[in-house]
N, C-alpha and C. Protein backbone atom coordinates (compact mmCIF):
# COMPACT_ATOMS: atom_id res chain seq x y z
N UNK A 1 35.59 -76.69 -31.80
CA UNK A 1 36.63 -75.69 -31.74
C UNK A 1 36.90 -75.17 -33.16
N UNK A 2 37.54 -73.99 -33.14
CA UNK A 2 37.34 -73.22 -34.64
C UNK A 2 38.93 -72.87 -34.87
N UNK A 3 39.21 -73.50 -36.22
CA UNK A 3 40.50 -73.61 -36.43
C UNK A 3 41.07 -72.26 -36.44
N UNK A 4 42.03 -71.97 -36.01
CA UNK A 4 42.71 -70.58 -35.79
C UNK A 4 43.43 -70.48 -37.40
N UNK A 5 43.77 -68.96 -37.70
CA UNK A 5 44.12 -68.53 -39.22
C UNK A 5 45.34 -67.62 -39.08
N UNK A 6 46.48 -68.18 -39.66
CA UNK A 6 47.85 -66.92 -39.74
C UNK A 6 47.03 -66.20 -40.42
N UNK A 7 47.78 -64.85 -39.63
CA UNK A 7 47.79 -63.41 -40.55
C UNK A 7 48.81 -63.10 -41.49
N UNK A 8 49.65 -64.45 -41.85
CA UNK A 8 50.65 -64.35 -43.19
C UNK A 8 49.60 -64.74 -44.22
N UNK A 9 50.19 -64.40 -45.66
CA UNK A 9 49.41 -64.84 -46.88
C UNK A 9 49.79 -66.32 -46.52
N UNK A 10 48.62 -66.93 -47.82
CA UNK A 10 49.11 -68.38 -47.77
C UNK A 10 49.10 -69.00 -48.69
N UNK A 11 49.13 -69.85 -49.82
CA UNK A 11 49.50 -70.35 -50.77
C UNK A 11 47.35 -70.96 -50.95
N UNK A 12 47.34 -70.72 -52.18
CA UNK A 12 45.82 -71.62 -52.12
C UNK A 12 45.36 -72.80 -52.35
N UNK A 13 44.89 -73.81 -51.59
CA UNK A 13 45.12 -75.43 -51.47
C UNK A 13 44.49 -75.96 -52.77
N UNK A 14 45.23 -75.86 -53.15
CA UNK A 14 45.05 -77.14 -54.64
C UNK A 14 46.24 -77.02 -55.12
N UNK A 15 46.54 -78.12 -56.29
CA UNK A 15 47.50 -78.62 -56.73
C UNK A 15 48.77 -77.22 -57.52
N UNK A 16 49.82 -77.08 -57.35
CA UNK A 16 50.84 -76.18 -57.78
C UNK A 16 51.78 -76.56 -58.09
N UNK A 17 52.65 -76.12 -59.71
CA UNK A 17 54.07 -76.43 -60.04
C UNK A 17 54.61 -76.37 -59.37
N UNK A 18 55.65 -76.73 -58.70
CA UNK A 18 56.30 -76.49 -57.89
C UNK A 18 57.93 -77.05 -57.87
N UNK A 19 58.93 -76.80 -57.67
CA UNK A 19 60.08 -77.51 -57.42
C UNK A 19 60.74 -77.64 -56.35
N UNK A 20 61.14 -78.77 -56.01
CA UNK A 20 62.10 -78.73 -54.56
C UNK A 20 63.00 -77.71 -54.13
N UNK A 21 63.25 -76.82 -53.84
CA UNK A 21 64.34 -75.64 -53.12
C UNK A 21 65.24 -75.95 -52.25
N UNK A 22 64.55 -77.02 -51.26
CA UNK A 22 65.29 -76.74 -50.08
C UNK A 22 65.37 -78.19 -49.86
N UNK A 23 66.43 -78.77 -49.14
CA UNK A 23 66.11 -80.32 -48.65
C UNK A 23 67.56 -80.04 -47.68
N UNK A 24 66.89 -80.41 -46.38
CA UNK A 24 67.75 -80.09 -45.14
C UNK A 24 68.03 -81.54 -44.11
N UNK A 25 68.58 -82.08 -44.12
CA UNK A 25 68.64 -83.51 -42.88
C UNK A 25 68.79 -82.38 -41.14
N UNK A 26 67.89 -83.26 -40.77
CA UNK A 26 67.39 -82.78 -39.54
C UNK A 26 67.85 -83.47 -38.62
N UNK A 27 68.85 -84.77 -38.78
CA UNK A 27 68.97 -85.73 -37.60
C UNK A 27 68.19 -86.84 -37.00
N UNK A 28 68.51 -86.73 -35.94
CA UNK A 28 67.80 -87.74 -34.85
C UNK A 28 66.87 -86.78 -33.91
N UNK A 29 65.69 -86.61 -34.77
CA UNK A 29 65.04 -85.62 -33.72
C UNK A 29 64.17 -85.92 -32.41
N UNK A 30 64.34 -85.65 -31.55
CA UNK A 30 63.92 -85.98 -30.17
C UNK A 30 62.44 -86.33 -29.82
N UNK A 31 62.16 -87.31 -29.23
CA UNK A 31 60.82 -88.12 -29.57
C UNK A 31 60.05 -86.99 -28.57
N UNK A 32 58.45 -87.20 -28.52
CA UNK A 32 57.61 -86.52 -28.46
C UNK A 32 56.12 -86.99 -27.66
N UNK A 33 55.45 -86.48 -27.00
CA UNK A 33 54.20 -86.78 -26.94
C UNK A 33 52.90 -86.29 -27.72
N UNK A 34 52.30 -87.23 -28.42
CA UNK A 34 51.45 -86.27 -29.06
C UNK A 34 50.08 -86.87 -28.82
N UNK A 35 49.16 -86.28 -28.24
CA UNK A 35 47.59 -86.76 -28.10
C UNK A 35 47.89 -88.08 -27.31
N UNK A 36 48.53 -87.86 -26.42
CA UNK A 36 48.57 -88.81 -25.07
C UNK A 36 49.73 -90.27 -25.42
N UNK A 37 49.79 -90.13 -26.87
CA UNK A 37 50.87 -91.33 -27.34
C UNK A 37 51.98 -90.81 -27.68
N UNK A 38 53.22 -91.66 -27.06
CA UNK A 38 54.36 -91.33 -27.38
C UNK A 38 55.15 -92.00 -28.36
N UNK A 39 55.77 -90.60 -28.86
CA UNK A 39 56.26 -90.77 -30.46
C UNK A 39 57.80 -90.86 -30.33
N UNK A 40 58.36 -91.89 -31.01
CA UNK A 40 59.85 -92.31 -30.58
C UNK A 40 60.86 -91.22 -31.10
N UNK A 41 62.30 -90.73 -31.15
CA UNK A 41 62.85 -90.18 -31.84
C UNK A 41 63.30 -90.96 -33.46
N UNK A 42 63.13 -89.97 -34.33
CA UNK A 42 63.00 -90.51 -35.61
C UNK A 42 63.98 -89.26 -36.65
N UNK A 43 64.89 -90.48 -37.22
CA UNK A 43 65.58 -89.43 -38.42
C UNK A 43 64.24 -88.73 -38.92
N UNK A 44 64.70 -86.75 -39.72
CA UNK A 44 63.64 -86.67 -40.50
C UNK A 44 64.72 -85.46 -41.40
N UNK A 45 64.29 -85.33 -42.01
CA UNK A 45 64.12 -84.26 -43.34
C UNK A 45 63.61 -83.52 -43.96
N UNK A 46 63.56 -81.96 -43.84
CA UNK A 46 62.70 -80.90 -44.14
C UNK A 46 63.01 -80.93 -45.57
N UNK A 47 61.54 -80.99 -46.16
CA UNK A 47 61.54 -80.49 -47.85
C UNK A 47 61.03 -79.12 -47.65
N UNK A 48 61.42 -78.55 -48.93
CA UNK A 48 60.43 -77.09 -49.00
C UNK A 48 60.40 -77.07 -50.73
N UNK A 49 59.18 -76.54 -50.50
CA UNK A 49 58.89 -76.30 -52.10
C UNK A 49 58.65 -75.05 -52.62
N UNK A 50 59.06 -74.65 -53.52
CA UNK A 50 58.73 -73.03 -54.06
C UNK A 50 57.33 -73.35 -55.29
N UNK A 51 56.90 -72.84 -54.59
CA UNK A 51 55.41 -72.63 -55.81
C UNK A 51 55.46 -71.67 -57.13
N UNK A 52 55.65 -72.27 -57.85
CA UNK A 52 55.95 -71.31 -59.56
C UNK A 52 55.18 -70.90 -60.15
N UNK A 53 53.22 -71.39 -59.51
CA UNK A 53 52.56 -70.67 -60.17
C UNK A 53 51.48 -69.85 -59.46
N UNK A 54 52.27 -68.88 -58.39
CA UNK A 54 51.10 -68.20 -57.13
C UNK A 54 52.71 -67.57 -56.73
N UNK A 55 52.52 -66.63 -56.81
CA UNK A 55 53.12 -65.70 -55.85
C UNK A 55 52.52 -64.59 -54.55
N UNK A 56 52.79 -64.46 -53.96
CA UNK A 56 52.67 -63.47 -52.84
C UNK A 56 52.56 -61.78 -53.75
N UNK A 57 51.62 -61.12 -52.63
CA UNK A 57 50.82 -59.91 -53.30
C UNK A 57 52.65 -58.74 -53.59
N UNK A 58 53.58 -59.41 -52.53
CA UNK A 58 54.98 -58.49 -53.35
C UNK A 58 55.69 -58.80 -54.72
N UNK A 59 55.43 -60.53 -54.81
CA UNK A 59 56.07 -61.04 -55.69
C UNK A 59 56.75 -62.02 -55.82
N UNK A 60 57.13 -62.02 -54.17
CA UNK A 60 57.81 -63.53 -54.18
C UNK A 60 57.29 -65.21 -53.89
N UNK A 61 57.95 -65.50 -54.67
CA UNK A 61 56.86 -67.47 -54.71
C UNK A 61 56.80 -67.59 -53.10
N UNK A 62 56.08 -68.37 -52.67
CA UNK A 62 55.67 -68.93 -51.83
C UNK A 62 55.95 -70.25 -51.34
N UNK A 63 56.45 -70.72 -50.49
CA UNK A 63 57.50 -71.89 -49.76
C UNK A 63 56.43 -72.43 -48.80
N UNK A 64 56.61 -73.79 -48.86
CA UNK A 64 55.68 -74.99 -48.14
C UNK A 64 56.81 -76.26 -47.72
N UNK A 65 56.63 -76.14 -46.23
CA UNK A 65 57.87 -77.03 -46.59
C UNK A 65 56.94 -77.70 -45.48
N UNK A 66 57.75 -78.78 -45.37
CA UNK A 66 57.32 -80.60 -44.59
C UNK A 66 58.57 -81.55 -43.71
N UNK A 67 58.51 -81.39 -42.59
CA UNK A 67 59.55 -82.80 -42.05
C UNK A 67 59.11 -84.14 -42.53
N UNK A 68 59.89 -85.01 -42.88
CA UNK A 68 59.44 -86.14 -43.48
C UNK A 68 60.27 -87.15 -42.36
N UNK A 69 59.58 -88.77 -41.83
CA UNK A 69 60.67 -89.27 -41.67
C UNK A 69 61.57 -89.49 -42.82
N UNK A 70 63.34 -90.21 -42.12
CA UNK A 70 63.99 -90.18 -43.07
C UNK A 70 63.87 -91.98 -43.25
N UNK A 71 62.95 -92.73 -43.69
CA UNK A 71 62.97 -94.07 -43.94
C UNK A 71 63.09 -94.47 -45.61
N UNK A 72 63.03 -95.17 -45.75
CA UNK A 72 63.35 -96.03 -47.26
C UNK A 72 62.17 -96.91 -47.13
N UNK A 73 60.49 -96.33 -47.24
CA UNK A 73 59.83 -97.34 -47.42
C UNK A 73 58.61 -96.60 -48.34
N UNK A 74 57.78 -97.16 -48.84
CA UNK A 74 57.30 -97.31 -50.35
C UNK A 74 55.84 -96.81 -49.97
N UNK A 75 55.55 -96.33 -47.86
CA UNK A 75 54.51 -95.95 -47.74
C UNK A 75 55.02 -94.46 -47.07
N UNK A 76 56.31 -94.24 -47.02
CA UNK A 76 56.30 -93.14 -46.33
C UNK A 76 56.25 -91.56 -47.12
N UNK A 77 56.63 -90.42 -46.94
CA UNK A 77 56.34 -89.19 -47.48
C UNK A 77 58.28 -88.92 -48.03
N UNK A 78 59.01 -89.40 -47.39
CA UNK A 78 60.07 -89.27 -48.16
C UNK A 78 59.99 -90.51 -49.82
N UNK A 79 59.78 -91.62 -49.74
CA UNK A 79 59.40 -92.29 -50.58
C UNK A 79 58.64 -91.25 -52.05
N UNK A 80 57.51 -91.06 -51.10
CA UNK A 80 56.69 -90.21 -52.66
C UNK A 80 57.54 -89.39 -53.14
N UNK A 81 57.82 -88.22 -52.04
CA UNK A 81 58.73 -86.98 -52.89
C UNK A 81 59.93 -87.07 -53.77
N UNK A 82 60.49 -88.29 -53.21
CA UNK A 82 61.87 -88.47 -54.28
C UNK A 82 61.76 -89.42 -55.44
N UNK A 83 60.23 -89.67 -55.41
CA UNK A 83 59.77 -90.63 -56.83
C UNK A 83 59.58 -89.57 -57.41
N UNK A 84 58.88 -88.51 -56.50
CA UNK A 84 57.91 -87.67 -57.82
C UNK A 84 58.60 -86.89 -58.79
N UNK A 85 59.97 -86.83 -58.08
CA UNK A 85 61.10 -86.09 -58.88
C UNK A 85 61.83 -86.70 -59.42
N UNK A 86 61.42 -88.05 -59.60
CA UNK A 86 62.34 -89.01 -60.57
C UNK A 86 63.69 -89.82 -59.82
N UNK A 87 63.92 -89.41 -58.64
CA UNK A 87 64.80 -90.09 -57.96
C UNK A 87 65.24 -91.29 -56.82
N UNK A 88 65.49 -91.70 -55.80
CA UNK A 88 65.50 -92.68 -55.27
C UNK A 88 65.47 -92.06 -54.04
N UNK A 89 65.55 -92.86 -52.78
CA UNK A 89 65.58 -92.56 -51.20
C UNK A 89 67.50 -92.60 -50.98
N UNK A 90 68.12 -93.25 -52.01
CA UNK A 90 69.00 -93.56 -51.44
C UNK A 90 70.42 -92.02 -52.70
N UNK A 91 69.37 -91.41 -53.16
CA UNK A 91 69.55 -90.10 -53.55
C UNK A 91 69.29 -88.74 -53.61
N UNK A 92 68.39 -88.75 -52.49
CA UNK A 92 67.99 -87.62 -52.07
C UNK A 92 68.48 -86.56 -52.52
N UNK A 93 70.12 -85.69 -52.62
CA UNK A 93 69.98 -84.47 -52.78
C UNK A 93 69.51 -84.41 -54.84
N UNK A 94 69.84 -85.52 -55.00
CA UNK A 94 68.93 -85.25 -56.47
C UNK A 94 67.93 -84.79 -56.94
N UNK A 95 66.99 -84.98 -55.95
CA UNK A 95 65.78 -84.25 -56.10
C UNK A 95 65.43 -83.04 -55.85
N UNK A 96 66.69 -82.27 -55.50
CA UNK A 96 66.76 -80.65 -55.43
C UNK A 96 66.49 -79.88 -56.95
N UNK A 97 65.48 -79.03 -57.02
CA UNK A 97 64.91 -78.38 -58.18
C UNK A 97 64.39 -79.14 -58.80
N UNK A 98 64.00 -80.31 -58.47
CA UNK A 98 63.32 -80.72 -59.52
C UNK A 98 61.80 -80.41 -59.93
N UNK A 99 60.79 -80.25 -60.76
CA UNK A 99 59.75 -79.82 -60.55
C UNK A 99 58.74 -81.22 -60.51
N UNK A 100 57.94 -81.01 -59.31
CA UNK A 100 56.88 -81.58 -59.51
C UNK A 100 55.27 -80.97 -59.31
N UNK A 101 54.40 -81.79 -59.07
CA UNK A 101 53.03 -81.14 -58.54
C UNK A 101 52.76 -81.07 -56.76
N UNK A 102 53.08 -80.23 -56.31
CA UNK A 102 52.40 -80.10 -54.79
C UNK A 102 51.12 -79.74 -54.46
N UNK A 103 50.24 -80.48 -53.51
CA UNK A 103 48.97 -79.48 -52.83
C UNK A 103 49.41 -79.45 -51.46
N UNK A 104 49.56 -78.47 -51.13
CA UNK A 104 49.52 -78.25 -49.52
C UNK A 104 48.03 -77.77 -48.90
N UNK A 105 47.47 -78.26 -47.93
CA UNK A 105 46.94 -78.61 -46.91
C UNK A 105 46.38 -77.25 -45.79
N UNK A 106 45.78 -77.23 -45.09
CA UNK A 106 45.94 -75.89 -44.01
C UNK A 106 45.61 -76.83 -42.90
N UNK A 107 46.54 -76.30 -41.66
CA UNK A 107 46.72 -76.86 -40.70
C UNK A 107 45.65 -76.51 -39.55
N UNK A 108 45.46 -76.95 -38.71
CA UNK A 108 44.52 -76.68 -37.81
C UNK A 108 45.10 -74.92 -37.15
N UNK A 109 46.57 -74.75 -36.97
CA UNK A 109 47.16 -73.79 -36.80
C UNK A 109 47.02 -72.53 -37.64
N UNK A 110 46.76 -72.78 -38.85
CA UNK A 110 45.86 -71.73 -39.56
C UNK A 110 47.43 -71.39 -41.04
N UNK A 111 48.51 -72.15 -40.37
CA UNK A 111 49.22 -72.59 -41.71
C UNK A 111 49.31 -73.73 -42.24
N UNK A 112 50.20 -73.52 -43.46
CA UNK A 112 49.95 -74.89 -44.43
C UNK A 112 51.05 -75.55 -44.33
N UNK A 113 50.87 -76.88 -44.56
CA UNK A 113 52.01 -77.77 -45.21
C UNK A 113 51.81 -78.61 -46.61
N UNK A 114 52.73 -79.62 -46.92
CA UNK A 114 52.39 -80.09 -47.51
C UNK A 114 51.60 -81.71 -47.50
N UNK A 115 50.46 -81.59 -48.34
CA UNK A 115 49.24 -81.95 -48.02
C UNK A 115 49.99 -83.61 -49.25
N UNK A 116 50.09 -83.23 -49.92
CA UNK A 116 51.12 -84.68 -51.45
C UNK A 116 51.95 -84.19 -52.43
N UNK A 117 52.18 -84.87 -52.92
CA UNK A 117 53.61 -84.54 -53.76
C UNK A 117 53.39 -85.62 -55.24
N UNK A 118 52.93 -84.83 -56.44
CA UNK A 118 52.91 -86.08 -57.78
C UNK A 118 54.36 -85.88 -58.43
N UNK A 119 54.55 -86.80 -59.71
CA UNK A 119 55.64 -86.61 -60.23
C UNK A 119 54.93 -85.71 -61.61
N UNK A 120 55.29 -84.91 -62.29
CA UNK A 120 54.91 -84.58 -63.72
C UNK A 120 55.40 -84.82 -65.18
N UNK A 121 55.13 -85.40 -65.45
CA UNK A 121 54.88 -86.00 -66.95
C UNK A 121 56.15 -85.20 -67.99
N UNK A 122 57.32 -85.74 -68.24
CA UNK A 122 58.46 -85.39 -68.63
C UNK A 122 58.17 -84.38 -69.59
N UNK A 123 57.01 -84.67 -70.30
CA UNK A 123 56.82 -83.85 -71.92
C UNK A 123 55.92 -82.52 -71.05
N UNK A 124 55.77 -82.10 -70.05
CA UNK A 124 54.98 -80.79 -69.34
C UNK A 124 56.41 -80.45 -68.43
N UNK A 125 56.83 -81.09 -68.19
CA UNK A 125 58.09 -80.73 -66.78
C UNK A 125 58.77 -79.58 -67.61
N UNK A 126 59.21 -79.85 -69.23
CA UNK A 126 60.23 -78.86 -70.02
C UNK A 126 59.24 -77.46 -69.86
N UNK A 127 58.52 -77.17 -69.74
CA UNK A 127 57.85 -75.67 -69.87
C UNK A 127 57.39 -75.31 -68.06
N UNK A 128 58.38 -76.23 -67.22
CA UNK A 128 57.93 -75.49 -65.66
C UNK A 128 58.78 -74.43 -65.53
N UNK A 129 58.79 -73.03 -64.96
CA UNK A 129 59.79 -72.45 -64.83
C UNK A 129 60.74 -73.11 -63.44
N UNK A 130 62.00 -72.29 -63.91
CA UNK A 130 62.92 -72.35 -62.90
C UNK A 130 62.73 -71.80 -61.64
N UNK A 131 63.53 -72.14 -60.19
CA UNK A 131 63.54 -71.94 -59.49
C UNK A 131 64.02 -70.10 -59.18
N UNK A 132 63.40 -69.44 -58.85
CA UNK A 132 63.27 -67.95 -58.04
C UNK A 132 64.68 -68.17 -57.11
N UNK A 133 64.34 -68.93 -56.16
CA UNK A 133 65.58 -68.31 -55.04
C UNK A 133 66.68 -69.31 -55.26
N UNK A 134 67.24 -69.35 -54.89
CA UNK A 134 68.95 -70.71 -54.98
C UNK A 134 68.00 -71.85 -54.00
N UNK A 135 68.70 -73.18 -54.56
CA UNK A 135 68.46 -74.07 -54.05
C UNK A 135 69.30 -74.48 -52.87
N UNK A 136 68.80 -75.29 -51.60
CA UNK A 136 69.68 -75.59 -50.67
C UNK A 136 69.79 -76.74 -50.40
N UNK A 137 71.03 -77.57 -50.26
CA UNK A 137 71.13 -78.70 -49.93
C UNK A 137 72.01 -78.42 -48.66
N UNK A 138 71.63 -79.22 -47.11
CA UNK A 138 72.65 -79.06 -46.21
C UNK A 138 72.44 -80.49 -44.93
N UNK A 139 73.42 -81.04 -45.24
CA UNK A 139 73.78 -82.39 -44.51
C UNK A 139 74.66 -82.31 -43.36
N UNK A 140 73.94 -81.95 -42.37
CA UNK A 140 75.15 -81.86 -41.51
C UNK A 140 75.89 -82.73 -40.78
N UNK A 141 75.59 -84.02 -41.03
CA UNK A 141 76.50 -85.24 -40.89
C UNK A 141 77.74 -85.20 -42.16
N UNK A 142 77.52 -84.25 -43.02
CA UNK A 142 78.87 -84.21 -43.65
C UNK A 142 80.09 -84.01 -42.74
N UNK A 143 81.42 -85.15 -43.34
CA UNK A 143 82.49 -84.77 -42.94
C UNK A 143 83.18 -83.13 -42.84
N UNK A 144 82.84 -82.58 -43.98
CA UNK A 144 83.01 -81.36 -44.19
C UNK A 144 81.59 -80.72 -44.16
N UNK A 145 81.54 -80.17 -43.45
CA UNK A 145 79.50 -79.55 -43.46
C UNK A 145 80.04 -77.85 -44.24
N UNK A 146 79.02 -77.59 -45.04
CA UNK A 146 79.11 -76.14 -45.79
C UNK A 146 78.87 -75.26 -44.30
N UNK A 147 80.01 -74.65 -43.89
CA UNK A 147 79.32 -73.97 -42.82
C UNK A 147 78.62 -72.18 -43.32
N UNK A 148 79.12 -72.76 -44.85
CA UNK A 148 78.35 -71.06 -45.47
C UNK A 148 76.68 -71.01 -46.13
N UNK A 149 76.90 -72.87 -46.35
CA UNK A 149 75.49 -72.77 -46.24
C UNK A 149 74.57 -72.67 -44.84
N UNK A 150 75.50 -73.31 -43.74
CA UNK A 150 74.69 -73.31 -42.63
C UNK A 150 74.38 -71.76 -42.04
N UNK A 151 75.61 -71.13 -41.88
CA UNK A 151 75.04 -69.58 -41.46
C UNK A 151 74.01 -69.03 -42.49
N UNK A 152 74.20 -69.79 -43.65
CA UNK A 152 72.79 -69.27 -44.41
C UNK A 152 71.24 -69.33 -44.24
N UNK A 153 71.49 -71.09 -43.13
CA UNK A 153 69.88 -70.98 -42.58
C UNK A 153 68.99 -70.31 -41.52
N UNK A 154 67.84 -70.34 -41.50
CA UNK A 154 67.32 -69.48 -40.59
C UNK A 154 67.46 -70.04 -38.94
N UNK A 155 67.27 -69.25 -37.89
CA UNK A 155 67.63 -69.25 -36.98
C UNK A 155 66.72 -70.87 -36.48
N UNK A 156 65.29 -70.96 -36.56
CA UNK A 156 64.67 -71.85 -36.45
C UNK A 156 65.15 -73.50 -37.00
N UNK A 157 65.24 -73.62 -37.98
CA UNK A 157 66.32 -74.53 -39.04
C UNK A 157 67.40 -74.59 -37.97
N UNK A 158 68.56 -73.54 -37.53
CA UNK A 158 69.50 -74.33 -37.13
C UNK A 158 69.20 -74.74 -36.10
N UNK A 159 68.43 -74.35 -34.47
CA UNK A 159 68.06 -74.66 -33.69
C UNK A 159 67.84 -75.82 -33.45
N UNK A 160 66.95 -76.24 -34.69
CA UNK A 160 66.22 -77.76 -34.81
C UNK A 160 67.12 -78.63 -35.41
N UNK A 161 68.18 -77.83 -36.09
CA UNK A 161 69.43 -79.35 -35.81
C UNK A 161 69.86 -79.12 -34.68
N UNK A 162 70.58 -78.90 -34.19
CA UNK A 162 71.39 -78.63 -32.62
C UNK A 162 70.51 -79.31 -31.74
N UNK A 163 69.01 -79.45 -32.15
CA UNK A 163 68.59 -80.61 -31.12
C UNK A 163 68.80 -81.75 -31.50
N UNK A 164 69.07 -82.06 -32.46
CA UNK A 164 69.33 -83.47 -33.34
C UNK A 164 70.05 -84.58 -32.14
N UNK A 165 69.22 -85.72 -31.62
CA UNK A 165 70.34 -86.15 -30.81
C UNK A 165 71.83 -86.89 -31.13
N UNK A 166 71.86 -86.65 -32.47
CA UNK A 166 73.24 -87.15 -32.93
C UNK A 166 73.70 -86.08 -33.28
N UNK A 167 73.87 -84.79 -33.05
CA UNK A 167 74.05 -83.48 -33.32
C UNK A 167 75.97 -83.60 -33.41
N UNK A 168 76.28 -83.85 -31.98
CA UNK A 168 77.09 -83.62 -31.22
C UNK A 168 78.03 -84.71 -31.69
N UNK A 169 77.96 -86.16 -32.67
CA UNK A 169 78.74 -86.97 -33.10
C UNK A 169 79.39 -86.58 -34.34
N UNK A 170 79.04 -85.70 -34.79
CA UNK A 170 79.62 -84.95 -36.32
C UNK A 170 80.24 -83.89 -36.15
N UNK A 171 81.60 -83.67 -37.13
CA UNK A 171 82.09 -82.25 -37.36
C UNK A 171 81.60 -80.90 -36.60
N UNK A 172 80.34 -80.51 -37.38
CA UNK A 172 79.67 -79.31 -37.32
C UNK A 172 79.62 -79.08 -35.61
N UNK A 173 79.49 -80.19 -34.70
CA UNK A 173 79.49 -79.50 -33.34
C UNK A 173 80.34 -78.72 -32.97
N UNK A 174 81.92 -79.41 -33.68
CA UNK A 174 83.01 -78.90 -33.47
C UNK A 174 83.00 -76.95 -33.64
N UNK A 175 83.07 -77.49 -35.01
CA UNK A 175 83.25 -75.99 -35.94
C UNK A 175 82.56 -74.73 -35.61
N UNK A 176 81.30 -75.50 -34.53
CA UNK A 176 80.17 -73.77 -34.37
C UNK A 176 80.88 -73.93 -32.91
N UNK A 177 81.32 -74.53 -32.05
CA UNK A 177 81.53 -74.28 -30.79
C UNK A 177 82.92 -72.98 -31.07
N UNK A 178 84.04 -73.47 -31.95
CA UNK A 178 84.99 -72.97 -32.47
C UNK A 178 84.65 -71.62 -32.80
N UNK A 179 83.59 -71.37 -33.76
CA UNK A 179 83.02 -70.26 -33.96
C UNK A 179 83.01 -69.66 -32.92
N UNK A 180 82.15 -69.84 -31.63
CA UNK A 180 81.70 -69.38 -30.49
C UNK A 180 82.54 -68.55 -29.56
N UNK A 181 83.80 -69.13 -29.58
CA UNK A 181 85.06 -68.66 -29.05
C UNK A 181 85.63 -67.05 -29.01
């Protein structure tokens, strides 16, 4: 079978500056079947990365982002990313902007993700540029959830919390039903 190709641009697979942008908690997302085995529901966490050295033929950097589970272990993909930025599992939004090295991957779907994540070498990190768009941090198990960051995310993003099966035990269920009214 012949891997199918978006007709979006796409970032080119090898290694890119890059800094964290985006880091979103996703919940308890609803387990799954995949290739005949079933996959349990599992905290996870969307990273996205802005690429600082490839832009798109208009101009704007190019975003690769990844669900990660959300575990504290030393083999998983949240593990690497918050080393590579110098930080811990048990500090996550720290690692917002930070720059490291990404390669993203192309998917059988014909887009990319991210493929690894290095940390970069403190004395090269001072000459990465800064981040292009604002950075996002959004927890919606916060007591107080930013609901200005949340109307800020895209329609897809919020969807995929609202399936969260702990969606409905936090604040934010409240506040968008309220909205709704």
């Amino acid at each position: 079978m012949k891997a199918r190709t978006s007709q979006a641009e796409q970032p080119s697979i090898q290694p890119h500056l890059s800094r964290i942008v985006r880091i979103i908690n996703l919940g308890l997302q609803p387990g799954f079947v995949w290739e005949g085995e079933e996959i349990e529901a599992e905290y996870k966490i969307d990273f996205t990365f802005e690429i600082l050295d490839q832009n798109m033929r208009d101009g704007r950097p190019f975003w690769v982002s990844k669900e990660v589970n959300n575990k504290d272990s030393d083999r998983g993909n949240l593990y690497q990313y918050v080393t590579a930025a110098g930080t811990t599992c048990n500090s996550v939004e720290d690692a917002l902007e930070k720059p490291v090295s990404m390669t993203p991957r192309l998917k059988k779907s014909g887009w990319v993700t991210v493929d690894s994540v290095s940390g970069i070498p403190p004395s090269l990190a001072v000459g990465v540029p800064e981040l292009v768009n604002e950075p996002i941090f959004f927890d919606f198990t916060d007591d107080e959830p930013d609901m200005e960051t949340w109307h800020s995310l895209d329609e897809r993003t919020q969807e995929k919390i609202m399936k969260a099966l702990d969606f409905n035990d936090f604040p934010i269920a409240a506040k968008i039903a309220v909205e709704a009214l």
